[in-house]
C-alpha atoms as a PDB file:
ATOM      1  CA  UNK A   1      -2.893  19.279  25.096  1.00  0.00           C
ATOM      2  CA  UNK A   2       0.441  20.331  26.456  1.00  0.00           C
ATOM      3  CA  UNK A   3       1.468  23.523  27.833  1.00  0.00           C
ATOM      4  CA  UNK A   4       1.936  25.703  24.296  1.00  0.00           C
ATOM      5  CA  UNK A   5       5.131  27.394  24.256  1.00  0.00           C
ATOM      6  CA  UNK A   6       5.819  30.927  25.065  1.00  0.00           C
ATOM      7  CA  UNK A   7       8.854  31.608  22.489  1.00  0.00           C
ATOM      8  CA  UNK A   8       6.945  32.870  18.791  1.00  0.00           C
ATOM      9  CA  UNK A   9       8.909  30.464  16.789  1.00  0.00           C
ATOM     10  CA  UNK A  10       8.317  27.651  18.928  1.00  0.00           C
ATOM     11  CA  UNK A  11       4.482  28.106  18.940  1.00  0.00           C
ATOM     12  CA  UNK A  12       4.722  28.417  14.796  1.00  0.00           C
ATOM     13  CA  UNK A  13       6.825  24.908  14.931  1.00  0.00           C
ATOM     14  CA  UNK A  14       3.825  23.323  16.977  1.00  0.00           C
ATOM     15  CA  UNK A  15       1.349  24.626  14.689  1.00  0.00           C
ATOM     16  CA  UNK A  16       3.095  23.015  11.816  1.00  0.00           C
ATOM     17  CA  UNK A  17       4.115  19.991  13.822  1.00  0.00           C
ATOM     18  CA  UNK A  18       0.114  18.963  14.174  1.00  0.00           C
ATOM     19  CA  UNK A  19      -0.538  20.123   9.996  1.00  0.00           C
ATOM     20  CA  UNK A  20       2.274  17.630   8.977  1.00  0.00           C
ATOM     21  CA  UNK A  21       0.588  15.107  11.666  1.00  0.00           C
ATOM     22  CA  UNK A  22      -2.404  15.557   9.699  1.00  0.00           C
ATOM     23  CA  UNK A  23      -1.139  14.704   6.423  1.00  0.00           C
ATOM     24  CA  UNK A  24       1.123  11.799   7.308  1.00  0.00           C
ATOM     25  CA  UNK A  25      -1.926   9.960   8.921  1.00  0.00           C
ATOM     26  CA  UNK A  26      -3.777  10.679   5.666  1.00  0.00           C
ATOM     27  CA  UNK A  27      -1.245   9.687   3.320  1.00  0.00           C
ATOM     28  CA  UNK A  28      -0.776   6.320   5.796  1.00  0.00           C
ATOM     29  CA  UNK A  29      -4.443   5.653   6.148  1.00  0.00           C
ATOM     30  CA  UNK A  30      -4.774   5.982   2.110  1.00  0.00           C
ATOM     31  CA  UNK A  31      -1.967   3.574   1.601  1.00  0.00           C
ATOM     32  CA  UNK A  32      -3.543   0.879   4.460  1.00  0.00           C
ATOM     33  CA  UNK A  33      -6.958   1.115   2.543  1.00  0.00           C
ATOM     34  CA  UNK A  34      -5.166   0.374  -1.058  1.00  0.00           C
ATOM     35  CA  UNK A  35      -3.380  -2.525   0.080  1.00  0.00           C
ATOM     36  CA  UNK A  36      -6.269  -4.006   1.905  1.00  0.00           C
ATOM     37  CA  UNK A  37      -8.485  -2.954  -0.953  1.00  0.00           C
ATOM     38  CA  UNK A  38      -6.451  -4.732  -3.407  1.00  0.00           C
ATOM     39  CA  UNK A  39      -5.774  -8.212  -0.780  1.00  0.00           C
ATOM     40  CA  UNK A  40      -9.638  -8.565  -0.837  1.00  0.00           C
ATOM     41  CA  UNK A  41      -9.937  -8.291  -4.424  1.00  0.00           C
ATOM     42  CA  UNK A  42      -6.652 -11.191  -4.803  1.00  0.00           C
ATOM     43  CA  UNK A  43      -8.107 -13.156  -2.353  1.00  0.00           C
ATOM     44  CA  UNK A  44     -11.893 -13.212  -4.225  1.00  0.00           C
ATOM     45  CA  UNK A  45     -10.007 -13.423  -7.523  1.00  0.00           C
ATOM     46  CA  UNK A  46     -11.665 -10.357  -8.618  1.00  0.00           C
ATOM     47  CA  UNK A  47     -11.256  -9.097 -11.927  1.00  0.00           C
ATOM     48  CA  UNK A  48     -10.317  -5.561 -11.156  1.00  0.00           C
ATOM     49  CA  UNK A  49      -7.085  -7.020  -9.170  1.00  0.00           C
ATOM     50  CA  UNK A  50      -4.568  -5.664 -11.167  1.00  0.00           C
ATOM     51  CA  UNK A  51      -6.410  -1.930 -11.068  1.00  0.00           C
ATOM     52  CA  UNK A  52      -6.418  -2.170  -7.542  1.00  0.00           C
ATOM     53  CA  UNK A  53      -2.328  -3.777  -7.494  1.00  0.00           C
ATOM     54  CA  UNK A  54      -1.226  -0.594  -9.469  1.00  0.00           C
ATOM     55  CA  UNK A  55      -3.249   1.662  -6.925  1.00  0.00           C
ATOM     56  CA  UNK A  56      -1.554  -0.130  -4.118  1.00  0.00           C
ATOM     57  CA  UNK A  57       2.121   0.057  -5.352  1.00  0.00           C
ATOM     58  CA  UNK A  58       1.952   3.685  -5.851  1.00  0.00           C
ATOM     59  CA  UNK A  59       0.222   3.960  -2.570  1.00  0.00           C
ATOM     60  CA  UNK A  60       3.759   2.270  -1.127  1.00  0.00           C
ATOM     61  CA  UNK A  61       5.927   4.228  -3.385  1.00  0.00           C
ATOM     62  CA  UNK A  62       4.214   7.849  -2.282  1.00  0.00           C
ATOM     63  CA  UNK A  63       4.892   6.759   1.438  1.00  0.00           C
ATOM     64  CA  UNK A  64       7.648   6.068   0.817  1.00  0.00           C
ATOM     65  CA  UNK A  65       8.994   9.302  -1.183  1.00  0.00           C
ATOM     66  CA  UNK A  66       7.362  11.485   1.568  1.00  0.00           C
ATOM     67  CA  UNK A  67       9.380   9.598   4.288  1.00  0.00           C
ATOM     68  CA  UNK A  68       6.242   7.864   5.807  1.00  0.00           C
ATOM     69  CA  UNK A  69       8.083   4.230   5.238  1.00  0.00           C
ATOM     70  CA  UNK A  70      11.119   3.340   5.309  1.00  0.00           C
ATOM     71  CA  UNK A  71      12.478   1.943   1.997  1.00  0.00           C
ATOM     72  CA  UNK A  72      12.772  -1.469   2.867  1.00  0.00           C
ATOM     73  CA  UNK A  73       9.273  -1.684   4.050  1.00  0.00           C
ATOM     74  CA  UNK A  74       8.208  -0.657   0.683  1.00  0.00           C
ATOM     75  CA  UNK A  75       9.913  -3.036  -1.203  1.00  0.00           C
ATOM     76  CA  UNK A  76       8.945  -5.815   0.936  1.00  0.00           C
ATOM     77  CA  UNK A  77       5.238  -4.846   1.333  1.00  0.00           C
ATOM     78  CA  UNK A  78       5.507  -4.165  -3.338  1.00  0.00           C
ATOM     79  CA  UNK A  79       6.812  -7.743  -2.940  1.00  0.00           C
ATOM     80  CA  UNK A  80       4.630  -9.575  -0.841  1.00  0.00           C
ATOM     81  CA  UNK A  81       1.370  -8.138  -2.705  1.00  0.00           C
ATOM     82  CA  UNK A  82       3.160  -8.936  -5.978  1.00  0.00           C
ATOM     83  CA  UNK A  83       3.406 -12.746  -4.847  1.00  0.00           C
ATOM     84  CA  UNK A  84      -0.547 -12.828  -4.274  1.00  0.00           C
ATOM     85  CA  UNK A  85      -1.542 -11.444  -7.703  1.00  0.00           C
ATOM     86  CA  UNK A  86       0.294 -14.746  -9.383  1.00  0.00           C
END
């Protein structure tokens, strides 16, 4: 790891820095899972395909509230998994 600051508030901002870190690669991780989850489950022709497009499209919209994606990305991902469930 770096050198850790010496100034109280800048320590603090690292601490929280590495917390929101955390999270974001959660929340991402979550999101890549639901998506693949639900391309597996179009591609087999699975029966639980819709369940799983729901999951993924508020996976996307989440990310996309928190500021993990950008809004564009969203749409076009929403779009391109909406194109395999027909």
């Amino acid at each position: 790891m770096k050198d850790m600051p010496q100034i109280k508030s800048a320590i603090k901002r690292v601490k929280t820095q590495e917390a929101s870190r955390q999270n974001n690669m959660t929340q991402m991780s979550s999101m890549r899972t639901a998506i693949k989850k639900f391309k597996v489950a179009a591609e087999n022709g699975a029966d639980n395909a819709q369940d799983l497009f729901k999951a993924a499209t508020r996976a996307i919209d989440m990310a996309n509230s928190k500021g993990l994606i950008h809004k564009n990305k969203a749409g076009r991902d929403k779009s391109r998994l909406s194109a395999l469930i027909k």
